[in-house]
N, C-alpha and C. Protein backbone atom coordinates (compact mmCIF):
# COMPACT_ATOMS: atom_id res chain seq x y z
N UNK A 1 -18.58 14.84 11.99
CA UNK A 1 -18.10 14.74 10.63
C UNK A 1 -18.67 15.88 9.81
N UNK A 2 -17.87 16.69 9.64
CA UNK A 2 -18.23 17.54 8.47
C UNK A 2 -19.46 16.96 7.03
N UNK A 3 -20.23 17.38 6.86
CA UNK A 3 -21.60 17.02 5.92
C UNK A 3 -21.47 18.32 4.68
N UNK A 4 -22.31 17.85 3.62
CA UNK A 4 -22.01 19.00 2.69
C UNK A 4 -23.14 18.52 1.97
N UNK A 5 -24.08 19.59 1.62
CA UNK A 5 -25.38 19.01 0.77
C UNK A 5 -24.98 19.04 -0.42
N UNK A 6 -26.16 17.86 -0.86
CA UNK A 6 -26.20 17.32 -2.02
C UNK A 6 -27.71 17.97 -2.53
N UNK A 7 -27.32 18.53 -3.95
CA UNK A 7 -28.93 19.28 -4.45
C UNK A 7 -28.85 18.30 -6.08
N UNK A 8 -30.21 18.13 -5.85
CA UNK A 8 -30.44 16.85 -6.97
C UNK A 8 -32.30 17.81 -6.84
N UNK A 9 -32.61 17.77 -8.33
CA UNK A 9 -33.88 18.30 -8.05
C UNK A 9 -35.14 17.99 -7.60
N UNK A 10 -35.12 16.97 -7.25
CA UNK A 10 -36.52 16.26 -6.46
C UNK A 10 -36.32 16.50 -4.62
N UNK A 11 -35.03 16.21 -4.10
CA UNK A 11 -34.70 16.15 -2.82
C UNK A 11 -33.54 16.78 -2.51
N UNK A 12 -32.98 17.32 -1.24
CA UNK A 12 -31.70 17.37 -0.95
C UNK A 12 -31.67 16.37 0.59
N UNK A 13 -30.30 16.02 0.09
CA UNK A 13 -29.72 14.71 0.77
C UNK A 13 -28.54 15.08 1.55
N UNK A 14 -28.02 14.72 2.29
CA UNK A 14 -26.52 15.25 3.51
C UNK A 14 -25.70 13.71 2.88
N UNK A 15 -24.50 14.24 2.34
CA UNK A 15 -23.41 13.13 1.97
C UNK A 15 -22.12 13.29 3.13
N UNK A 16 -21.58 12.69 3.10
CA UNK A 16 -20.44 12.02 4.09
C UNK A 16 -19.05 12.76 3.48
N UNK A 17 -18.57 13.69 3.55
CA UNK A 17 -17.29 13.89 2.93
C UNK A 17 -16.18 13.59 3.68
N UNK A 18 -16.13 13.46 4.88
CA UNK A 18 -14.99 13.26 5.94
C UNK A 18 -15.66 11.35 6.50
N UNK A 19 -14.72 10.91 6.58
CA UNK A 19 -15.39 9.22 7.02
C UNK A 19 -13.78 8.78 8.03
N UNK A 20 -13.70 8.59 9.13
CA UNK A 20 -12.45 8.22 9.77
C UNK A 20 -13.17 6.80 10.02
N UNK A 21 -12.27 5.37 10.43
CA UNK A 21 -12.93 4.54 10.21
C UNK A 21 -12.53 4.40 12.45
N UNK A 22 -14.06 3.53 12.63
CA UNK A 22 -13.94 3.77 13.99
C UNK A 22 -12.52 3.34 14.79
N UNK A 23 -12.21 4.48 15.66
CA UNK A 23 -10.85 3.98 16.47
C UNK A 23 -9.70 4.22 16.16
N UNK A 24 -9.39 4.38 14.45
CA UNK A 24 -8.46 4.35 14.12
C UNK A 24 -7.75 5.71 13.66
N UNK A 25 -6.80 6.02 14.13
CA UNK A 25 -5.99 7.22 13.34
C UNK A 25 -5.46 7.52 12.36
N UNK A 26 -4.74 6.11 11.60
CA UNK A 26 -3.91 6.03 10.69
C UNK A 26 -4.70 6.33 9.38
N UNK A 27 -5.71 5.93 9.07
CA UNK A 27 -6.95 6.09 8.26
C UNK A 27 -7.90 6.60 8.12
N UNK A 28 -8.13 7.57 6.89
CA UNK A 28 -10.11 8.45 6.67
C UNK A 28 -9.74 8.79 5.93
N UNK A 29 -10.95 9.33 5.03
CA UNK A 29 -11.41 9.41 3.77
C UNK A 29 -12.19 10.51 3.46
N UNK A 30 -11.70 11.36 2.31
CA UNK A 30 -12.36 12.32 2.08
C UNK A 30 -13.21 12.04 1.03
N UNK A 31 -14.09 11.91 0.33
CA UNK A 31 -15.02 11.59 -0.68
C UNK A 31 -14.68 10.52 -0.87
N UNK A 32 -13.78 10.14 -2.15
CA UNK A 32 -13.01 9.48 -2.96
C UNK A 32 -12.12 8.79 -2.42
N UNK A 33 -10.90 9.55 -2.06
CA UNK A 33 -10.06 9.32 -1.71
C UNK A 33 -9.91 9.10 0.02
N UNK A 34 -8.69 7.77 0.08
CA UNK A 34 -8.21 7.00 1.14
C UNK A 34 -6.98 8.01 1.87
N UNK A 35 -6.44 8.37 3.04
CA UNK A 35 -5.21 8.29 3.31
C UNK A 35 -4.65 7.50 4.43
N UNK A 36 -3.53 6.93 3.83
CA UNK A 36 -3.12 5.77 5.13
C UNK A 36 -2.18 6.45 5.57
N UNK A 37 -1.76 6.98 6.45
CA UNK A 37 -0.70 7.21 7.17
C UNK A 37 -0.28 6.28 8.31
N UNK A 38 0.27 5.42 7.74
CA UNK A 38 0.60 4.41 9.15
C UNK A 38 1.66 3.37 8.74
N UNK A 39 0.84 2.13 9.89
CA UNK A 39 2.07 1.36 9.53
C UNK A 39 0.86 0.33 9.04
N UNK A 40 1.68 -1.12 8.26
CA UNK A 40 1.15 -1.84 7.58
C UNK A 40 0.62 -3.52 8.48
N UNK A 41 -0.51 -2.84 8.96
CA UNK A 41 -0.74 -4.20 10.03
C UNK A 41 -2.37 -4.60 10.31
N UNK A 42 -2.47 -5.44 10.84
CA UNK A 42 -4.01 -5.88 10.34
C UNK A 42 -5.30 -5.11 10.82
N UNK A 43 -5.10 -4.19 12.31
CA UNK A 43 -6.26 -3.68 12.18
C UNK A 43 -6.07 -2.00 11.15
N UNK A 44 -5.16 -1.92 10.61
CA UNK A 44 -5.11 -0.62 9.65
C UNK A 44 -5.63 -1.28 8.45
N UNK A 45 -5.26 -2.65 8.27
CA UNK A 45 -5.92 -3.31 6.91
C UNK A 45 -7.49 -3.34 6.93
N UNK A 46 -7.65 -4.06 7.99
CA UNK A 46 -9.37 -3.86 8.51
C UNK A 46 -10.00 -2.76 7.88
N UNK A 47 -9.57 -2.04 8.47
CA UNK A 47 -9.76 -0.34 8.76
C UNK A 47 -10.02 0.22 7.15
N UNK A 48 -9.57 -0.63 6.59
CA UNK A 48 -8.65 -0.11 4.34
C UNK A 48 -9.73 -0.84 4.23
N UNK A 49 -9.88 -1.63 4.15
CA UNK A 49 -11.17 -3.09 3.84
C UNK A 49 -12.61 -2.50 3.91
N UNK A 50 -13.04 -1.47 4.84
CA UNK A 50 -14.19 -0.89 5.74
C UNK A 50 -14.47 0.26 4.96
N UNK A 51 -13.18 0.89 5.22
CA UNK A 51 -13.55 1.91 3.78
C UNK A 51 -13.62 2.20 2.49
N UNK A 52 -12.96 0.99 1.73
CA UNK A 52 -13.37 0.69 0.72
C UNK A 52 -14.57 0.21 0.09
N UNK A 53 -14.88 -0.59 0.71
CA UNK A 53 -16.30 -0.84 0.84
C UNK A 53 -17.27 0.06 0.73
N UNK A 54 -17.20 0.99 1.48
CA UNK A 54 -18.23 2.17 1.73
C UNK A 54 -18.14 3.03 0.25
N UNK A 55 -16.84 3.17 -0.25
CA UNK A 55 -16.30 3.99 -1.76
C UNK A 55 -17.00 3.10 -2.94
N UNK A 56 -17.21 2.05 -2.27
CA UNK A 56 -17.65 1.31 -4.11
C UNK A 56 -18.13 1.99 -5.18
N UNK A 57 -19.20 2.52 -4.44
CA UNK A 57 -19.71 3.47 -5.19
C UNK A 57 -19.25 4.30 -6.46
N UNK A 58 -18.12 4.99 -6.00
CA UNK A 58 -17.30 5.80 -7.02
C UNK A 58 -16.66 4.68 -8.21
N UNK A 59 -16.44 5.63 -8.86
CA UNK A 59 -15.77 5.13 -10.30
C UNK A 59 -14.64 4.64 -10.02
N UNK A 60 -13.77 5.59 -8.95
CA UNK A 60 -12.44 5.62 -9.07
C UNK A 60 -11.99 5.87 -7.27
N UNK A 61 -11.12 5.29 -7.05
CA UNK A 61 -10.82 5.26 -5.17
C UNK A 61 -9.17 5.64 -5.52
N UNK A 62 -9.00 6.74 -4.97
CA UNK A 62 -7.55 7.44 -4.90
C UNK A 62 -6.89 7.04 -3.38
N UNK A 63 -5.90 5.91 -3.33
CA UNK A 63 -5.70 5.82 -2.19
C UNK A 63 -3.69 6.46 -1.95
N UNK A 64 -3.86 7.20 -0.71
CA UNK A 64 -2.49 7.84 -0.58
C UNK A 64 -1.47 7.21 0.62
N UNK A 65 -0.67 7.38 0.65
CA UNK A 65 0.43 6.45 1.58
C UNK A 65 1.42 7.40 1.83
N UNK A 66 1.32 7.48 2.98
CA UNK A 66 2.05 7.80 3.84
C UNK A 66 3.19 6.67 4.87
N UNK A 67 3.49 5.75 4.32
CA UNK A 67 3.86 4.91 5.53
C UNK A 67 5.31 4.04 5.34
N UNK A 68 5.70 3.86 6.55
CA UNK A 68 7.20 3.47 6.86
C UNK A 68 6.81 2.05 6.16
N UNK A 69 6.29 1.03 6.37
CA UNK A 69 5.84 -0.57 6.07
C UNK A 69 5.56 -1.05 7.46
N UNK A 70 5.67 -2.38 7.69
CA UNK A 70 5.17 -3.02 8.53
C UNK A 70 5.24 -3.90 8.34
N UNK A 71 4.10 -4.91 9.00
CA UNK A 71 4.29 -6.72 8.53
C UNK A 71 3.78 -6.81 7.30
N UNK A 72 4.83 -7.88 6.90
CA UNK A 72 5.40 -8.46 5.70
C UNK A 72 4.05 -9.02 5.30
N UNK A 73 3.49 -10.12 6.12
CA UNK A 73 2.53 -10.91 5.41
C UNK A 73 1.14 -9.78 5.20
N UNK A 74 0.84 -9.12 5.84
CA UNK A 74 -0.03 -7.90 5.82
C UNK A 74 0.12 -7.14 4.60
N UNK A 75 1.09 -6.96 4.61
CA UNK A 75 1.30 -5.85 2.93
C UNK A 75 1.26 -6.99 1.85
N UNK A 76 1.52 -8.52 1.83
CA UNK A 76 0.99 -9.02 1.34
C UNK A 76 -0.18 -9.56 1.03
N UNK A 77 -0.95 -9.81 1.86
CA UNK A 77 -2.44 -9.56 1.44
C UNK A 77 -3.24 -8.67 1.42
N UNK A 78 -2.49 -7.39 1.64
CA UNK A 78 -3.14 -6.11 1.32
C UNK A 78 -2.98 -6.17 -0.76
N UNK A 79 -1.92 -6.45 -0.43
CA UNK A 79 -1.36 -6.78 -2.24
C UNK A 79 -2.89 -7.39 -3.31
N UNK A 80 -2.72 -8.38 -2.23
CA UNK A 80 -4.32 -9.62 -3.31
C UNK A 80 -5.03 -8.93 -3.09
N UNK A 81 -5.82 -8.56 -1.65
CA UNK A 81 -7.31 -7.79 -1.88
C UNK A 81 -7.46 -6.70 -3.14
N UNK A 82 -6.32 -5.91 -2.62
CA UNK A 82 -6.37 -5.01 -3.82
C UNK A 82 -6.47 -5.06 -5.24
N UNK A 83 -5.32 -5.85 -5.27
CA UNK A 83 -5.39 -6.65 -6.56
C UNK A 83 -6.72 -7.12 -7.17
N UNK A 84 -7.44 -7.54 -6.69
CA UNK A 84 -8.34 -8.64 -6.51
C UNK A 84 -10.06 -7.79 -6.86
N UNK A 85 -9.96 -6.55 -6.02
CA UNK A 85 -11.25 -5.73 -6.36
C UNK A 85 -11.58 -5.49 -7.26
N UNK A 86 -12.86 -5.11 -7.34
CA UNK A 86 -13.37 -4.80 -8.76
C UNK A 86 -13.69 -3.07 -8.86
N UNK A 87 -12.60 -2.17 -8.50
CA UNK A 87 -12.24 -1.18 -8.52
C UNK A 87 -11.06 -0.51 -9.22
N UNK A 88 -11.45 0.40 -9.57
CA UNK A 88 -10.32 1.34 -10.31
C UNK A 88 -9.15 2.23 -9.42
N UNK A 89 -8.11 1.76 -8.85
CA UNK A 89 -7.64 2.18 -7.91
C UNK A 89 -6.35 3.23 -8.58
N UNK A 90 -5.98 4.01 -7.85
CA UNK A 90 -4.96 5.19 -7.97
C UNK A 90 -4.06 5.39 -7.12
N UNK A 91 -3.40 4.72 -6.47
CA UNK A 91 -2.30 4.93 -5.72
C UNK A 91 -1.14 6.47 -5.69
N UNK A 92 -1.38 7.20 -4.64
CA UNK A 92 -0.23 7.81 -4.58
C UNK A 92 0.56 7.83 -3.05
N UNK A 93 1.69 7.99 -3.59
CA UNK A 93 2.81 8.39 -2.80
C UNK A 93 3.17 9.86 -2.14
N UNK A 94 2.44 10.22 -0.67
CA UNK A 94 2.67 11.01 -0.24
C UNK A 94 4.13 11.65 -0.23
N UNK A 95 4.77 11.03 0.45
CA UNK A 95 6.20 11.64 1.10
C UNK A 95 6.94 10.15 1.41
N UNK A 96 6.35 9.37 1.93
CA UNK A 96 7.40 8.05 1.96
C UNK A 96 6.42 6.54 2.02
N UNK A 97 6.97 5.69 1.06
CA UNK A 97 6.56 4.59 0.46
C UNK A 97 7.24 3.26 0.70
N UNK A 98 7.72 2.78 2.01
CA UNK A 98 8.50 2.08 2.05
C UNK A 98 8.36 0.82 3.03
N UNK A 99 9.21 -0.41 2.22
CA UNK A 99 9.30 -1.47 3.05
C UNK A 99 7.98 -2.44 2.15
N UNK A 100 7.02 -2.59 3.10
CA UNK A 100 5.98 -3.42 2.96
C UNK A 100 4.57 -3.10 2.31
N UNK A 101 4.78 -1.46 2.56
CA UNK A 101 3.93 -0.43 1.38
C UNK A 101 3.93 -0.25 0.61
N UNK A 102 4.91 -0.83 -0.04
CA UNK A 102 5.30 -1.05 -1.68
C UNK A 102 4.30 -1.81 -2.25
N UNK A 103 3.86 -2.98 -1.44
CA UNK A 103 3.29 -3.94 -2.34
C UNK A 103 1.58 -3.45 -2.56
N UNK A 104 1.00 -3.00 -1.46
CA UNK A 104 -0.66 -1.87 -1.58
C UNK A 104 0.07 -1.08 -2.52
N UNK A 105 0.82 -0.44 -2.84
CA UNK A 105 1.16 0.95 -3.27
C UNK A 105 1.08 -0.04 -5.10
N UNK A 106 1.66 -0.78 -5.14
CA UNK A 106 1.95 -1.43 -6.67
C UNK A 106 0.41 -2.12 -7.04
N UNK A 107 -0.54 -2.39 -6.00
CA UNK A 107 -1.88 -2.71 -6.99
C UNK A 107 -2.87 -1.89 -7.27
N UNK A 108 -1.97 -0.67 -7.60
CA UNK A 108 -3.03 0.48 -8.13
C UNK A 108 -2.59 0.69 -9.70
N UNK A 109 -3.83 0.77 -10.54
CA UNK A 109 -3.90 0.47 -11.93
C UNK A 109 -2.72 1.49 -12.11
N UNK A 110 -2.83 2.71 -11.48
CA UNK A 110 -2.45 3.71 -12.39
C UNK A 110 -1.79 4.32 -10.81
N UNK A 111 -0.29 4.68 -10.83
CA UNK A 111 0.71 4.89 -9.11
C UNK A 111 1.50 5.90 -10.21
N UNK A 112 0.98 7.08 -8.63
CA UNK A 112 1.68 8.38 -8.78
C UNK A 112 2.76 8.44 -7.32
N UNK A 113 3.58 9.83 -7.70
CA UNK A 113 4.06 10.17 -6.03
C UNK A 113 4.24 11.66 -6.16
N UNK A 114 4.42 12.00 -5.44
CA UNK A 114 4.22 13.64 -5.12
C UNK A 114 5.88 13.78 -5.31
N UNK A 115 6.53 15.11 -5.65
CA UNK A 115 7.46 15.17 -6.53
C UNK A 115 8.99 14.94 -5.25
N UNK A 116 8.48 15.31 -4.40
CA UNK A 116 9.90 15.12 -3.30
C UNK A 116 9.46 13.18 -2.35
N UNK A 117 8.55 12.95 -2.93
CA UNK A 117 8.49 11.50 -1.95
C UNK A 117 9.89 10.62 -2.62
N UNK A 118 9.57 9.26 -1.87
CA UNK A 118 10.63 8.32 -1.58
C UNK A 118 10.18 7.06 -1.44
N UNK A 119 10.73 5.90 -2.06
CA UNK A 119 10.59 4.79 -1.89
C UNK A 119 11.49 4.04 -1.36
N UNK A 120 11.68 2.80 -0.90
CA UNK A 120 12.55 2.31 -0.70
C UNK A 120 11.88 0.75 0.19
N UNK A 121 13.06 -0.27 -1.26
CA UNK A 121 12.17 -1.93 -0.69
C UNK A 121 14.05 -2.37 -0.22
N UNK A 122 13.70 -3.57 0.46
CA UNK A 122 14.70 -4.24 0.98
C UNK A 122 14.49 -5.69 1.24
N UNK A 123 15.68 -6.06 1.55
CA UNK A 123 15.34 -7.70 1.69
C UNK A 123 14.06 -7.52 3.70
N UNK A 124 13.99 -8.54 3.50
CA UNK A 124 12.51 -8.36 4.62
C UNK A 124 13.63 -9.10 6.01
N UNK A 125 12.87 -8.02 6.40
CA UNK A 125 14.13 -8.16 8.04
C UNK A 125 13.51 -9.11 8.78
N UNK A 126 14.46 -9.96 9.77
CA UNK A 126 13.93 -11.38 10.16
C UNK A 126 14.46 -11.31 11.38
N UNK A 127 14.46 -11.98 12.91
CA UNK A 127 14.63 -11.92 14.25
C UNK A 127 14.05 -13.29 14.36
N UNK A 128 14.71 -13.99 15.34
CA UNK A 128 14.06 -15.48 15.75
C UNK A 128 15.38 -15.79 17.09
N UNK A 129 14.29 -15.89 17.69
CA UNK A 129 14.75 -16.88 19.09
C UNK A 129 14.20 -18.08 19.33
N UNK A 130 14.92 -18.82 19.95
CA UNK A 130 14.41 -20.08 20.61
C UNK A 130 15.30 -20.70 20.34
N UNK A 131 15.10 -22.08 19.71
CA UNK A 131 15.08 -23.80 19.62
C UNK A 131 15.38 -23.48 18.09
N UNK A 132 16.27 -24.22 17.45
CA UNK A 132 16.69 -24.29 16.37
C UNK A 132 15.60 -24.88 15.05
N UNK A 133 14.72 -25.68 15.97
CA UNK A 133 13.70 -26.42 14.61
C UNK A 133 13.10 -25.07 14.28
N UNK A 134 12.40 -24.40 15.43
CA UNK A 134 11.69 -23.10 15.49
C UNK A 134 12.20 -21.65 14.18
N UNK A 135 13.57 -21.72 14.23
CA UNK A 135 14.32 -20.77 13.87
C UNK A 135 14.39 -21.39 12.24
N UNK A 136 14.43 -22.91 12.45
CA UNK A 136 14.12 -23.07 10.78
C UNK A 136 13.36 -23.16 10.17
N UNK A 137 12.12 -23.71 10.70
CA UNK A 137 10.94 -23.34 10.02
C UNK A 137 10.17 -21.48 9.49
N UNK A 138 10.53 -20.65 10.64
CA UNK A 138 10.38 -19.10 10.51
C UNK A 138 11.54 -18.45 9.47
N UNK A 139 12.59 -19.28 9.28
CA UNK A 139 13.38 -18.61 8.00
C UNK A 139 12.94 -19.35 6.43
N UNK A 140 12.43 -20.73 6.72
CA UNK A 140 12.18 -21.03 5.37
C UNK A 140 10.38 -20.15 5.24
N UNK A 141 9.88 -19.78 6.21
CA UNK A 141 8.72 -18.82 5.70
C UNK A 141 9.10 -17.65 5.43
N UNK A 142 10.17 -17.15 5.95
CA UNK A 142 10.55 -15.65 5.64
C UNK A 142 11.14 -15.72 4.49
N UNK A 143 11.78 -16.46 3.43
CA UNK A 143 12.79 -17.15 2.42
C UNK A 143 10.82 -16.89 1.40
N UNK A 144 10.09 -18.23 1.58
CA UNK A 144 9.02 -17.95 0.86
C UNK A 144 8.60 -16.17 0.20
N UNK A 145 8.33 -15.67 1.90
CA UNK A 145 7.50 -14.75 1.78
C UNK A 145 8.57 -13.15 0.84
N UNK A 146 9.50 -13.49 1.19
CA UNK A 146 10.88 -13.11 0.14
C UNK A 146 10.40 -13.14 -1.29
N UNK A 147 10.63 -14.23 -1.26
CA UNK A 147 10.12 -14.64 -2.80
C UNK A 147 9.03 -14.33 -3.37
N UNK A 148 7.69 -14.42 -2.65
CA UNK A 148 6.67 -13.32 -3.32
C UNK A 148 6.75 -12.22 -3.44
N UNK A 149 7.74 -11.49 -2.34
CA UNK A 149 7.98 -9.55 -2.74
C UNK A 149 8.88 -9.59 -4.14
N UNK A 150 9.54 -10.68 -4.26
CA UNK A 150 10.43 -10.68 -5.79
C UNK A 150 9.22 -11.29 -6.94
N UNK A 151 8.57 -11.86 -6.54
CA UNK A 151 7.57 -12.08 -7.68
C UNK A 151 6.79 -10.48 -8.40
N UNK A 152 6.19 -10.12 -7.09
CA UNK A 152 5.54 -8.78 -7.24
C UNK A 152 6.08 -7.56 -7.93
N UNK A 153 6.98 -7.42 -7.50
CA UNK A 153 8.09 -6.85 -8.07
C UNK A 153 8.17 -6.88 -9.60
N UNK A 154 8.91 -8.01 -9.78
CA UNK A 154 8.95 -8.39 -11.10
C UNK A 154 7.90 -7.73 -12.09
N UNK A 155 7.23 -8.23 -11.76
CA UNK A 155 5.55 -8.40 -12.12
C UNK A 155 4.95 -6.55 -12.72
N UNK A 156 5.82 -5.73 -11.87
CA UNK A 156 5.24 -4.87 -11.55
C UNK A 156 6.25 -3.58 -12.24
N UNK A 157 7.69 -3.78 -11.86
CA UNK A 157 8.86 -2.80 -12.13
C UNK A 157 9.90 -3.32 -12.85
N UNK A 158 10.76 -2.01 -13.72
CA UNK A 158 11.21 -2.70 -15.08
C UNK A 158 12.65 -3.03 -14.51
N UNK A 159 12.68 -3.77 -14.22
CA UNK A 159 14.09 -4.52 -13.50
C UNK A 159 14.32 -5.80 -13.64
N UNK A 160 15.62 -6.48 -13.88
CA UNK A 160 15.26 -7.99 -13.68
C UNK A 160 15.62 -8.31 -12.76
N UNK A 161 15.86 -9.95 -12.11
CA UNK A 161 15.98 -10.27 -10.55
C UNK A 161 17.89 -9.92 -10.47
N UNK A 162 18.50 -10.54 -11.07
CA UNK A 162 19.73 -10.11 -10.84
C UNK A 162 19.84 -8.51 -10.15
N UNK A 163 19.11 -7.60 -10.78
CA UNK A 163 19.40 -5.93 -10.38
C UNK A 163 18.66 -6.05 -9.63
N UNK A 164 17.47 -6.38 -8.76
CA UNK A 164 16.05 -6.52 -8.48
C UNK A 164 16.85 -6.55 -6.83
N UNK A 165 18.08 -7.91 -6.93
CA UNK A 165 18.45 -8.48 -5.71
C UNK A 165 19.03 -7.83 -5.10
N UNK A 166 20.56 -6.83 -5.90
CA UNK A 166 21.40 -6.29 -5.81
C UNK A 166 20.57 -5.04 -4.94
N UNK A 167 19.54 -4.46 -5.78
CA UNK A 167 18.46 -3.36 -4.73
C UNK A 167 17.83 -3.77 -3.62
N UNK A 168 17.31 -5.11 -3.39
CA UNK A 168 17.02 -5.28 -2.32
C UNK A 168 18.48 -5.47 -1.18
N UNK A 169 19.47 -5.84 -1.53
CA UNK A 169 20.31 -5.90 -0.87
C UNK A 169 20.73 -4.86 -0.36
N UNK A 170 20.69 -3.75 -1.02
CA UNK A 170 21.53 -1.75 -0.65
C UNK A 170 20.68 -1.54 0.35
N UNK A 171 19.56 -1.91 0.31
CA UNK A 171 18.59 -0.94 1.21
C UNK A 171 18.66 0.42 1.23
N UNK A 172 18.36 0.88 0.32
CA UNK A 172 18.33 2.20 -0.07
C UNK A 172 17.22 3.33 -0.66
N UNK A 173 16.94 4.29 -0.08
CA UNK A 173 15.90 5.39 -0.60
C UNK A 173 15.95 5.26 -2.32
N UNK A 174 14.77 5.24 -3.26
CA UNK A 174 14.89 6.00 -4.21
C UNK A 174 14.00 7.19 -4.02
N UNK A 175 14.06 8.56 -4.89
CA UNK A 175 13.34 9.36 -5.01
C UNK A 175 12.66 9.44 -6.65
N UNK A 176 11.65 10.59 -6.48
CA UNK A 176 10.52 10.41 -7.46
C UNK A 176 11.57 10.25 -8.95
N UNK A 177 12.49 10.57 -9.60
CA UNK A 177 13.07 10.00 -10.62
C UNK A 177 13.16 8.87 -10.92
N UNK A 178 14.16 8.25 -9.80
CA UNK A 178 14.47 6.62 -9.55
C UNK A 178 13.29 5.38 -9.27
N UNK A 179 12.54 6.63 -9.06
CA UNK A 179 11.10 5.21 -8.70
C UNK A 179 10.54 5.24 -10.11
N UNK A 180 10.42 6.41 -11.12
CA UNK A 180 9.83 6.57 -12.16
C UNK A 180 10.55 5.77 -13.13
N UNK A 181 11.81 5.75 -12.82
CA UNK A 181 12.58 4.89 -13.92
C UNK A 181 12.33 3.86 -13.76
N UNK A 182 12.12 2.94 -12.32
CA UNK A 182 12.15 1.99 -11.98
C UNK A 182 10.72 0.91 -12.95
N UNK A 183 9.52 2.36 -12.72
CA UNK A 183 8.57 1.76 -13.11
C UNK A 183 7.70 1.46 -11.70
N UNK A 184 7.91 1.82 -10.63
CA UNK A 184 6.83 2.51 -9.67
C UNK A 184 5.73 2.91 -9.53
N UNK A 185 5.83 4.41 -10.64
CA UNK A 185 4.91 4.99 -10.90
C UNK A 185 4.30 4.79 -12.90
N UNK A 186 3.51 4.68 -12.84
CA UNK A 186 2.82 5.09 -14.22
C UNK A 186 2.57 6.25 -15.18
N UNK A 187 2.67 7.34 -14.11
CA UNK A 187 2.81 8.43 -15.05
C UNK A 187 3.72 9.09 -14.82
């Protein structure tokens, strides 16, 4: 790991500027700042959890996204933790923001995106085999877990559910305008 001294006038100290978290690719950290490049699943959450931790320190944790989405319930409790810290978080939008990355990407106080990125949410895609009880119980959780990405949403971007639905229904890219209008981003 790259080291870079620290001069403070009593001592000099070796600080951490590069931090990859063990094993993982999708995730490391340069000072401050997080980048996720991946997909949205529990040991990349782990991985977000580990290094945040280590950032407390700072005032302010700039975390960047890079990522297609992933599981649903994952980007949802990536949503609360985040939510939930007692950190000043900064979300930006590398190049693409989509699916289940929306919802990490929306609990940052203050969400930027870099001027050619892209967002894009949709209704949450569902697959079930088996036995019919099976297939109904996994759609009335997918129906739930629906309904919290429309809560969040809400909560978050200047839309109401009528237009809210109609967008999740297109499944469609916005770019940095359309997300700004949307209310995406903050600045």
């Amino acid at each position: 790991m790259p080291k870079r001294k620290k001069h403070n006038s009593d001592s000099e100290e070796e600080e951490n500027t590069d931090t990859r978290s063990e094993g993982n690719k999708d995730l490391f950290c340069l000072d401050n700042h997080i980048f996720f490049y991946g997909e949205i699943n529990m040991d990349n959450f782990k991985c977000l959890r580990q290094l945040i931790h280590r950032l407390k320190k700072h005032k302010k944790i700039y975390l960047h996204f890079h990522s297609e989405g992933g599981d649903v319930q994952v980007g949802l409790q990536m949503y609360d933790y985040l939510s939930q810290e007692s950190i000043c978080l900064h979300t930006i939008n590398e190049a693409e923001c989509s699916s289940s990355a929306t919802l990490p990407f929306l609990a940052g106080q203050k969400r930027s995106a870099f001027p050619h990125a892209s967002f894009c949410i949709h209704e949450i895609k569902y697959e079930s085999t088996g036995k019919l009880s099976k297939h109904t119980k996994e759609l009335k959780h997918a129906t739930k877990q629906m309904n919290d990405f429309i809560e969040i949403y809400l909560q978050h971007l200047n839309i109401d559910k009528k237009n809210l639905l109609e967008l999740l229904q297109r499944d469609e890219y916005l770019n940095y305008k359309e997300a700004q209008k949307l209310g995406f981003l903050t600045d």
